[in-house]
C-alpha atoms as a PDB file:
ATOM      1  CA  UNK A   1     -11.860  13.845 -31.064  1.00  0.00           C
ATOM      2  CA  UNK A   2     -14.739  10.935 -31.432  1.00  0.00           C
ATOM      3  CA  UNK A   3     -16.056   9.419 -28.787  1.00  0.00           C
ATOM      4  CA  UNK A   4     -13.639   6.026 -29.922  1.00  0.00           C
ATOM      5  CA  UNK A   5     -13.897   2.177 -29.695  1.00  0.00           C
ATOM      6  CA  UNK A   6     -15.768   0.112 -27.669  1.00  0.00           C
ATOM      7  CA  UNK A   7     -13.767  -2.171 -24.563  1.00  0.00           C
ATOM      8  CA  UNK A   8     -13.013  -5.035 -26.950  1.00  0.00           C
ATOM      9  CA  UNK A   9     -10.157  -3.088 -28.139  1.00  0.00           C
ATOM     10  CA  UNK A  10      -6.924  -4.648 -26.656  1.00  0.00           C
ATOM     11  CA  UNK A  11      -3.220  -2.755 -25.575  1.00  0.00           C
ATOM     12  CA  UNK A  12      -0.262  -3.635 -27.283  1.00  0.00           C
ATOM     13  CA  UNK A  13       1.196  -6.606 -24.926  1.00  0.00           C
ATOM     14  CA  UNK A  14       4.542  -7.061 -24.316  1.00  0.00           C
ATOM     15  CA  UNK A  15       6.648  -9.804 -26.249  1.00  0.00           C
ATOM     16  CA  UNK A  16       5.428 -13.281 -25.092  1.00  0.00           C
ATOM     17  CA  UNK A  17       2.644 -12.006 -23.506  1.00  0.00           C
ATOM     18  CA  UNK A  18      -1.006 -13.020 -24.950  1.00  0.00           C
ATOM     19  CA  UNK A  19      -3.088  -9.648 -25.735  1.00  0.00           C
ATOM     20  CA  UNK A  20      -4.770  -7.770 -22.688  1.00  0.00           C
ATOM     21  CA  UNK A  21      -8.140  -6.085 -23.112  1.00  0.00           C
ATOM     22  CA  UNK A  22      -8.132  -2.115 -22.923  1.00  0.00           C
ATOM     23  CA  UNK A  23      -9.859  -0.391 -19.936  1.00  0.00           C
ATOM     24  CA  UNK A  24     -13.395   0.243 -20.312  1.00  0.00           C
ATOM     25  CA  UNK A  25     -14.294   3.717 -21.726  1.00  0.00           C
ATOM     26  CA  UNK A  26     -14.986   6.429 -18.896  1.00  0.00           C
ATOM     27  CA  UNK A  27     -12.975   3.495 -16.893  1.00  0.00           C
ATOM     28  CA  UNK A  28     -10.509   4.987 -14.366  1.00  0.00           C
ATOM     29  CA  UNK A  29      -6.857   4.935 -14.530  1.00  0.00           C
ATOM     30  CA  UNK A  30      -3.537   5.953 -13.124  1.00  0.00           C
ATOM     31  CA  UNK A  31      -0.199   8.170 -14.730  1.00  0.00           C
ATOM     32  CA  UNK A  32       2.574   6.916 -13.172  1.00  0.00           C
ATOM     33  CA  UNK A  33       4.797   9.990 -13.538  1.00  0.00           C
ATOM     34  CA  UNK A  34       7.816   9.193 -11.058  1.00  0.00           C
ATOM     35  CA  UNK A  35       8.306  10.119  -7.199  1.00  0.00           C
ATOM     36  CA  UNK A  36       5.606   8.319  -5.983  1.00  0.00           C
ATOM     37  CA  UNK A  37       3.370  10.684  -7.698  1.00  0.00           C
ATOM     38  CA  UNK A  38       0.042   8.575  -9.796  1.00  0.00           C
ATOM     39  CA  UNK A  39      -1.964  10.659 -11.101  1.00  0.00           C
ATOM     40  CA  UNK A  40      -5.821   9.611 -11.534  1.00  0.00           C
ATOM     41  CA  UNK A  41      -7.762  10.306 -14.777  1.00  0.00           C
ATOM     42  CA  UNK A  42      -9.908   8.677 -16.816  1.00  0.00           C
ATOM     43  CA  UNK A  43     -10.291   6.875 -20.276  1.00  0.00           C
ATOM     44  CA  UNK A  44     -12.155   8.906 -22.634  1.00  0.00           C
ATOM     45  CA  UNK A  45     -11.517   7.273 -26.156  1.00  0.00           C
ATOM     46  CA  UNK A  46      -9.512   4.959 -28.023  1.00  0.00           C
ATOM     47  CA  UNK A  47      -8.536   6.512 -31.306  1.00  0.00           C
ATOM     48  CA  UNK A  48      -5.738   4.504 -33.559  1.00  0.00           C
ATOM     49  CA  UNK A  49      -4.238   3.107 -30.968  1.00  0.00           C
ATOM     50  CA  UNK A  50      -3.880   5.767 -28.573  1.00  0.00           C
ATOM     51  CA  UNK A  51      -5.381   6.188 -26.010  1.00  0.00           C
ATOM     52  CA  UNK A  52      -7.420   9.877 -25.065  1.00  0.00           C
ATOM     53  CA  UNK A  53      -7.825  10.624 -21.205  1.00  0.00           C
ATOM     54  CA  UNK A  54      -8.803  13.522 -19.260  1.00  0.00           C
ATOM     55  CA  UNK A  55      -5.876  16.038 -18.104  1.00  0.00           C
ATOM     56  CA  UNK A  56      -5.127  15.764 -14.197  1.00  0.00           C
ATOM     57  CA  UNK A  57      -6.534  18.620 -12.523  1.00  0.00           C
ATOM     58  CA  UNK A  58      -2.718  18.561 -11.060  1.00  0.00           C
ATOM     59  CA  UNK A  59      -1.166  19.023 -14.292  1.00  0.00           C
ATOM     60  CA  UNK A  60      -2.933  22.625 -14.854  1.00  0.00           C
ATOM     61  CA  UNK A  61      -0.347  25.353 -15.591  1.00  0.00           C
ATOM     62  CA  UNK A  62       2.448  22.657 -15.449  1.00  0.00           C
ATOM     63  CA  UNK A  63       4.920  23.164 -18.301  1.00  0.00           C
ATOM     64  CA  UNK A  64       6.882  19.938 -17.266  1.00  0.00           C
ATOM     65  CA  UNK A  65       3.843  18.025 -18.845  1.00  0.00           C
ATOM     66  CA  UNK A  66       4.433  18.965 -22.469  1.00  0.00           C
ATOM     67  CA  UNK A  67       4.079  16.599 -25.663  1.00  0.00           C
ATOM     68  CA  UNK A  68       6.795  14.293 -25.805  1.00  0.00           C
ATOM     69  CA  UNK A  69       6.981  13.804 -21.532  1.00  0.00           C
ATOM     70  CA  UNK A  70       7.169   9.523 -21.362  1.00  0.00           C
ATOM     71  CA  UNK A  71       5.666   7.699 -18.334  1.00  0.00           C
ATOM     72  CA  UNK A  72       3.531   4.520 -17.547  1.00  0.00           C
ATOM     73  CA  UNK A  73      -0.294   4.301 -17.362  1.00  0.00           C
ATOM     74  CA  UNK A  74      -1.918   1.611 -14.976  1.00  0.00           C
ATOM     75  CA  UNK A  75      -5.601   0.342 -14.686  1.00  0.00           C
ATOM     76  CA  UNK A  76      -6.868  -2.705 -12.100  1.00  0.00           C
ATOM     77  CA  UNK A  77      -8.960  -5.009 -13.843  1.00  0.00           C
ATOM     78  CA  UNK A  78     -10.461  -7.724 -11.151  1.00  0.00           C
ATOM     79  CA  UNK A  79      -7.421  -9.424  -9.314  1.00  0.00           C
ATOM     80  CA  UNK A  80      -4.842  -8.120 -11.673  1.00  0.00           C
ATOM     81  CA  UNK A  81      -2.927  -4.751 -12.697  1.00  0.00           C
ATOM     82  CA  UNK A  82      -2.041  -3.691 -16.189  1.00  0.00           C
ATOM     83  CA  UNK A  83       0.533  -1.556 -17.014  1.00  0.00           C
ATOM     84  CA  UNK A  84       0.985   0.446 -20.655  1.00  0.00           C
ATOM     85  CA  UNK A  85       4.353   2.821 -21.337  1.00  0.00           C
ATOM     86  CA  UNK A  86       3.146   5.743 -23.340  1.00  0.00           C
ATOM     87  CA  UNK A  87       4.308   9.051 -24.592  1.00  0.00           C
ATOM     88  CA  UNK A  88       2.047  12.393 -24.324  1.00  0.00           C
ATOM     89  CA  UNK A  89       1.790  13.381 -27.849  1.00  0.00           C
ATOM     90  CA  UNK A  90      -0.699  16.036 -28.227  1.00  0.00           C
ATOM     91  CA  UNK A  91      -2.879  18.269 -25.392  1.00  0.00           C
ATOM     92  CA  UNK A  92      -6.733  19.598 -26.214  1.00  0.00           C
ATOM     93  CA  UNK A  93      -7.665  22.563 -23.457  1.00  0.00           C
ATOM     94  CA  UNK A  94     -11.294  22.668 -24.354  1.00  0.00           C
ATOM     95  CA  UNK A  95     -12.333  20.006 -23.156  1.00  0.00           C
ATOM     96  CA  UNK A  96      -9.227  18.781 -21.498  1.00  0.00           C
ATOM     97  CA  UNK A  97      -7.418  16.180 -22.612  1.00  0.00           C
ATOM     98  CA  UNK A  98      -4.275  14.232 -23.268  1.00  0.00           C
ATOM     99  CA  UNK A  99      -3.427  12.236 -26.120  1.00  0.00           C
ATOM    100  CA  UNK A 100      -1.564   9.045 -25.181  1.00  0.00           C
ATOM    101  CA  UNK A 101       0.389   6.928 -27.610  1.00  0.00           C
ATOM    102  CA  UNK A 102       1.894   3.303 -26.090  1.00  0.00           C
ATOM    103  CA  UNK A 103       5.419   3.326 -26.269  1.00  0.00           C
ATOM    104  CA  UNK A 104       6.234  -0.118 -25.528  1.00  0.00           C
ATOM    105  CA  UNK A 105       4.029  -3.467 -24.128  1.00  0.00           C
ATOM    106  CA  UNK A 106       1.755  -3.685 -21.939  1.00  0.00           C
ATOM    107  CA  UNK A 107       2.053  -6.496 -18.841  1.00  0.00           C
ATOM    108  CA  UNK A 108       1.013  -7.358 -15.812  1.00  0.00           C
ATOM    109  CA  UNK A 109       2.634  -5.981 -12.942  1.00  0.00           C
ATOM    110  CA  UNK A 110       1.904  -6.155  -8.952  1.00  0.00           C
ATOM    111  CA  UNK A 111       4.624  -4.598  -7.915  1.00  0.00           C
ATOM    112  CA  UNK A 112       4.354  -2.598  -4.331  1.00  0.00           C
ATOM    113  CA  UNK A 113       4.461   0.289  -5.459  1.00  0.00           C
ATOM    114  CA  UNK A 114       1.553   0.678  -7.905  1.00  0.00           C
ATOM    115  CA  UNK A 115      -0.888  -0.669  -5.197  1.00  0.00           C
ATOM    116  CA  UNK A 116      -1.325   3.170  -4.660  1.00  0.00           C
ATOM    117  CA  UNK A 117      -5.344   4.865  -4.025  1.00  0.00           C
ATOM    118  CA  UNK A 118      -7.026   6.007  -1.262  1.00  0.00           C
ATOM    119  CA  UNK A 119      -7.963   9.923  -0.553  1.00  0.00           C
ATOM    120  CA  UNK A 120      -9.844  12.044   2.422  1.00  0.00           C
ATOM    121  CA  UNK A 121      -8.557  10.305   5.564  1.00  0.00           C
ATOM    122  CA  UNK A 122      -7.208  12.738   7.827  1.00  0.00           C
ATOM    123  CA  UNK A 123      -3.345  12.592   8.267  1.00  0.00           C
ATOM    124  CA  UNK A 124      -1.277  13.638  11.404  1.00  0.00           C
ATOM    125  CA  UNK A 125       2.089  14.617  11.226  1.00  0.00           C
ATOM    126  CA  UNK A 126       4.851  15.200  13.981  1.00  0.00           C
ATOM    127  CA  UNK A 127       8.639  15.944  12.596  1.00  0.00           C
ATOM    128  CA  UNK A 128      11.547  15.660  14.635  1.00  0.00           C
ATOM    129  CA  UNK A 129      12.345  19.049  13.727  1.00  0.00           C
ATOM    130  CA  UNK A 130       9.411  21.095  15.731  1.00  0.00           C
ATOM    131  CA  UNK A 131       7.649  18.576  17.350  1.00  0.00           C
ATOM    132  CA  UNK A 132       4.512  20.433  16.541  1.00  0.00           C
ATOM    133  CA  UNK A 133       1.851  18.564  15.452  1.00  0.00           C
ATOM    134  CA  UNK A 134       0.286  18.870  11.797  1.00  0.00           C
ATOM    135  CA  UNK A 135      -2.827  17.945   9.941  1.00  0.00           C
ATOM    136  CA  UNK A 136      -3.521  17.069   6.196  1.00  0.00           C
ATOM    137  CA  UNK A 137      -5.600  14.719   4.112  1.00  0.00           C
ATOM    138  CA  UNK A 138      -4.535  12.005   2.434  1.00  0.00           C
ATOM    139  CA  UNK A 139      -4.562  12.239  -1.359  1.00  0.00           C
ATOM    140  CA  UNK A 140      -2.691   7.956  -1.653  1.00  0.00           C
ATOM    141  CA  UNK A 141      -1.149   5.737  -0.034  1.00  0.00           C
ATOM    142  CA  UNK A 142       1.235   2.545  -0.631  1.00  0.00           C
ATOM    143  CA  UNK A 143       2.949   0.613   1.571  1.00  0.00           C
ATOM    144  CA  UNK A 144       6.240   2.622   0.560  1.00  0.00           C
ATOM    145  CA  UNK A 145       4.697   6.095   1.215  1.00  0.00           C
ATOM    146  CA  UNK A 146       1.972   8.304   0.907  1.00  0.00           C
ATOM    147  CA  UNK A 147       1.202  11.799  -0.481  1.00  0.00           C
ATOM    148  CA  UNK A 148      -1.355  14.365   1.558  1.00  0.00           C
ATOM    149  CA  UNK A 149      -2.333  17.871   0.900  1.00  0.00           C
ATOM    150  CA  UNK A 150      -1.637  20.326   3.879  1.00  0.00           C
ATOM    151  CA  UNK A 151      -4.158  23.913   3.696  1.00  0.00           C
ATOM    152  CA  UNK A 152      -0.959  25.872   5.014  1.00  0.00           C
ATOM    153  CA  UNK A 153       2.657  26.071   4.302  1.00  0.00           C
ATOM    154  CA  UNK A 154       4.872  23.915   6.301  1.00  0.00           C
ATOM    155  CA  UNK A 155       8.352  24.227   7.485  1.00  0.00           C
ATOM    156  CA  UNK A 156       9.623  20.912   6.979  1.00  0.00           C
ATOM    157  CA  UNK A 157      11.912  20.251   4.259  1.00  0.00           C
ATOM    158  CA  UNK A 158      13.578  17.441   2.263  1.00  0.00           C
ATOM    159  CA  UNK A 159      14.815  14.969   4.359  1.00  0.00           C
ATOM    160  CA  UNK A 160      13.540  15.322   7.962  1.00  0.00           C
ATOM    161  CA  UNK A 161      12.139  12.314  10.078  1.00  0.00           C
ATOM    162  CA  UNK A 162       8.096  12.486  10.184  1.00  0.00           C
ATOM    163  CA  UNK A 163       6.070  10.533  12.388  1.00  0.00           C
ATOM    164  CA  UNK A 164       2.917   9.865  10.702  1.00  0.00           C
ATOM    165  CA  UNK A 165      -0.805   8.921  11.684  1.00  0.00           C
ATOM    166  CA  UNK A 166      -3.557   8.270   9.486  1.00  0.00           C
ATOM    167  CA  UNK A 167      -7.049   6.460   9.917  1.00  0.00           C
ATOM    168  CA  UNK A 168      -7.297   3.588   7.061  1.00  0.00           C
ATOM    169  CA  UNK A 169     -11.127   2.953   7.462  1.00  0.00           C
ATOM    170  CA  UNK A 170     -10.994   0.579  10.140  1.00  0.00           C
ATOM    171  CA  UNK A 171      -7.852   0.802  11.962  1.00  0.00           C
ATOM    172  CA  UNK A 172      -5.317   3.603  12.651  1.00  0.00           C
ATOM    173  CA  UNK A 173      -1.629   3.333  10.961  1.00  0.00           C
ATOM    174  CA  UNK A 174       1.620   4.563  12.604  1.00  0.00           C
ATOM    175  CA  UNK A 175       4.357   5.111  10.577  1.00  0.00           C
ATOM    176  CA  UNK A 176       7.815   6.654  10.489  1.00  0.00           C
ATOM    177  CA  UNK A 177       9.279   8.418   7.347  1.00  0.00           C
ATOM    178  CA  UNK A 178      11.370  10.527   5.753  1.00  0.00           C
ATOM    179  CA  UNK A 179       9.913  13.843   3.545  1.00  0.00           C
ATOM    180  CA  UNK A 180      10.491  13.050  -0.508  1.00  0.00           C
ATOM    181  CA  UNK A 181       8.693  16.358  -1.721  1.00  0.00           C
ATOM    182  CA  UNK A 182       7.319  19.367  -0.787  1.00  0.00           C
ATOM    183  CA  UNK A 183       5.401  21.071  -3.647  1.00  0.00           C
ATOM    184  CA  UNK A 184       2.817  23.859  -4.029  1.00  0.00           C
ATOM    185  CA  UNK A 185      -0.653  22.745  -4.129  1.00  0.00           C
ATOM    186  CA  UNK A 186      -2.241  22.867  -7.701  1.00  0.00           C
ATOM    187  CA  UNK A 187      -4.734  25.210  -9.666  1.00  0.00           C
ATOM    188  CA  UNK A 188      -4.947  27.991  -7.187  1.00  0.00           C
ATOM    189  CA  UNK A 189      -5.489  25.606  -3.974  1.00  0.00           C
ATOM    190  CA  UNK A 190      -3.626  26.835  -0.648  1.00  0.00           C
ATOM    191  CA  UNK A 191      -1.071  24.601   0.800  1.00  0.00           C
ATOM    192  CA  UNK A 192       1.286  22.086  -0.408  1.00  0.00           C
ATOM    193  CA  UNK A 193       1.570  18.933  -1.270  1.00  0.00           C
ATOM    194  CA  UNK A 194       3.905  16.811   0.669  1.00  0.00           C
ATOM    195  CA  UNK A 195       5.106  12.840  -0.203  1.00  0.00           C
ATOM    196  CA  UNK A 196       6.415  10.923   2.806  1.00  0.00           C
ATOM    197  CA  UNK A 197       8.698   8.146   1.937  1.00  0.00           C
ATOM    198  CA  UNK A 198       8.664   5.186   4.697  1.00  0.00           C
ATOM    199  CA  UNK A 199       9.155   1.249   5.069  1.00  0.00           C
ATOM    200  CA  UNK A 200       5.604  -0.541   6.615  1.00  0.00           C
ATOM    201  CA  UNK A 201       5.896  -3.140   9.164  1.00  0.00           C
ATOM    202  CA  UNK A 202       3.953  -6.169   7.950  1.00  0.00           C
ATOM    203  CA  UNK A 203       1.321  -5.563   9.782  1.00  0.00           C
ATOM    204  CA  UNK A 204       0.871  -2.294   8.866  1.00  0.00           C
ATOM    205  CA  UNK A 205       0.951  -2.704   5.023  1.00  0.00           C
ATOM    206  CA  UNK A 206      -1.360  -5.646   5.235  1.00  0.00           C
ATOM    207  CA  UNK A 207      -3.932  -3.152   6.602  1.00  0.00           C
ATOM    208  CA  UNK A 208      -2.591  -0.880   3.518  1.00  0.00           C
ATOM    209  CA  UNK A 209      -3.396  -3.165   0.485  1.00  0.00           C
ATOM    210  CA  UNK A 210      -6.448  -4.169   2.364  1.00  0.00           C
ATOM    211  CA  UNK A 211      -7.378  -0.649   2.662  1.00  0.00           C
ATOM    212  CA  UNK A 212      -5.963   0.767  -1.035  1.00  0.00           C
ATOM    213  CA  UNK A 213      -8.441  -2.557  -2.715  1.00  0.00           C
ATOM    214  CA  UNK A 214     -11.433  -1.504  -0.811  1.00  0.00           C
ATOM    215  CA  UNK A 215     -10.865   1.943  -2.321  1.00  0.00           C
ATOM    216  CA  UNK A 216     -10.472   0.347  -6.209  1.00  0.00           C
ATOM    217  CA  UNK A 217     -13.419  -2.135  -5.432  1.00  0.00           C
ATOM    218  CA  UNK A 218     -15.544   1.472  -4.613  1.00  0.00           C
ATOM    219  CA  UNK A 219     -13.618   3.122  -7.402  1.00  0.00           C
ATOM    220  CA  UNK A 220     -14.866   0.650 -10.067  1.00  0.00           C
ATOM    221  CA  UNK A 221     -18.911   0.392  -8.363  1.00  0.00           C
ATOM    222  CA  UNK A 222     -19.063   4.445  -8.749  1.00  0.00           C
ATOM    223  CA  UNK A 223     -17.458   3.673 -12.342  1.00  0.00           C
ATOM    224  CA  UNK A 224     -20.358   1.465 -12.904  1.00  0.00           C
ATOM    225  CA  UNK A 225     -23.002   3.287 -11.195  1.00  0.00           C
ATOM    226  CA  UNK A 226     -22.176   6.763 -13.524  1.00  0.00           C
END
């Protein structure tokens, strides 16, 4: 694979919709892939129209992420979002890296639930089940839920009531939610991964997107800075 164009290459747009630049090479951006699970990469080349990123570390020794697999790709250009349907075509191991090839337009999209970032921030979970207090890091976060990697099994399943604490750089969030998932950490790491499923007060996911575009507006200066 060649190193690929340059970031006046534009996206196939969607019908009636004028032509949207690409992403910036070694630009970051998101795999949508369903369950309130985005997946961050980055934008290695743009070879014939497709577009070559880096595999998610999470993807490693995933078989459900095989050539053919269809999802969305997202990047935030200043005070927009851009969204791309593609379809994996091909995987490289060494280095790797996915092959993606749109599938339909892209558009512009600010819908809730792809204002999605955030990582580190310590999480603290209560369930109605134990009552015993739990602590994880936040991986994201959206105003409909957030996903957060705990070091040790847990014993909370699909379905039961979590209250939820985490510190969003300034302020500390409450929130009440219900358990999506529960899956094993990837590539060796201990734990699991859990996504939490809950509706934010007003207030609350104010402090969210405020929060989540703090994190892009850093994403995008270390982008710039490497």
């Amino acid at each position: 694979m060649s190193n690929g164009a340059t970031s006046s290459t534009s996206v196939p747009a969607a019908k009636g919709t004028p032509l949207i630049e690409s992403p910036e090479i070694g630009s970051t951006i998101f795999l949508a892939m369903g369950e309130g699970l985005n997946l961050r990469s980055k934008l290695q080349a743009i070879e014939d129209g497709a577009l070559i990123v880096t595999a998610p570390l999470e993807t490693v020794g995933l078989t459900v992420f095989e050539p053919g697999r269809e999802f969305e790709v997202f990047w935030a250009p200043p005070r927009t979002r851009v969204v791309l349907p593609c379809r994996l075509t091909a995987i490289a191991e060494s280095p790797p890296r996915w092959v993606l090839v749109p599938s339909g337009g892209a558009r512009h999209d600010n819908r809730r639930e792809f204002v999605r970032g955030g990582s580190g921030a310590v999480v603290r979970l209560v369930s109605e089940v134990n009552g015993q207090p739990t602590e994880g890091a936040l991986l994201d976060i959206s105003e409909g839920g957030l996903r957060c990697w705990i070091d040790q099994p847990t014993t909370l399943s699909q379905g039961d009531r979590v209250e939820t604490t985490v510190w969003l750089g300034t302020a500390e969030a409450r929130l009440s939610g219900v358990v999506h998932t529960i899956r094993p950490a990837p590539h060796g790491d201990p734990g699991e991964h859990l996504i939490l499923r809950f509706g934010a007060k007003e207030d609350v996911a104010r402090m969210i997107r405020q929060y989540v575009l703090a994190w892009e507006i850093g994403e995008r200066r270390r982008a710039e800075g490497s």
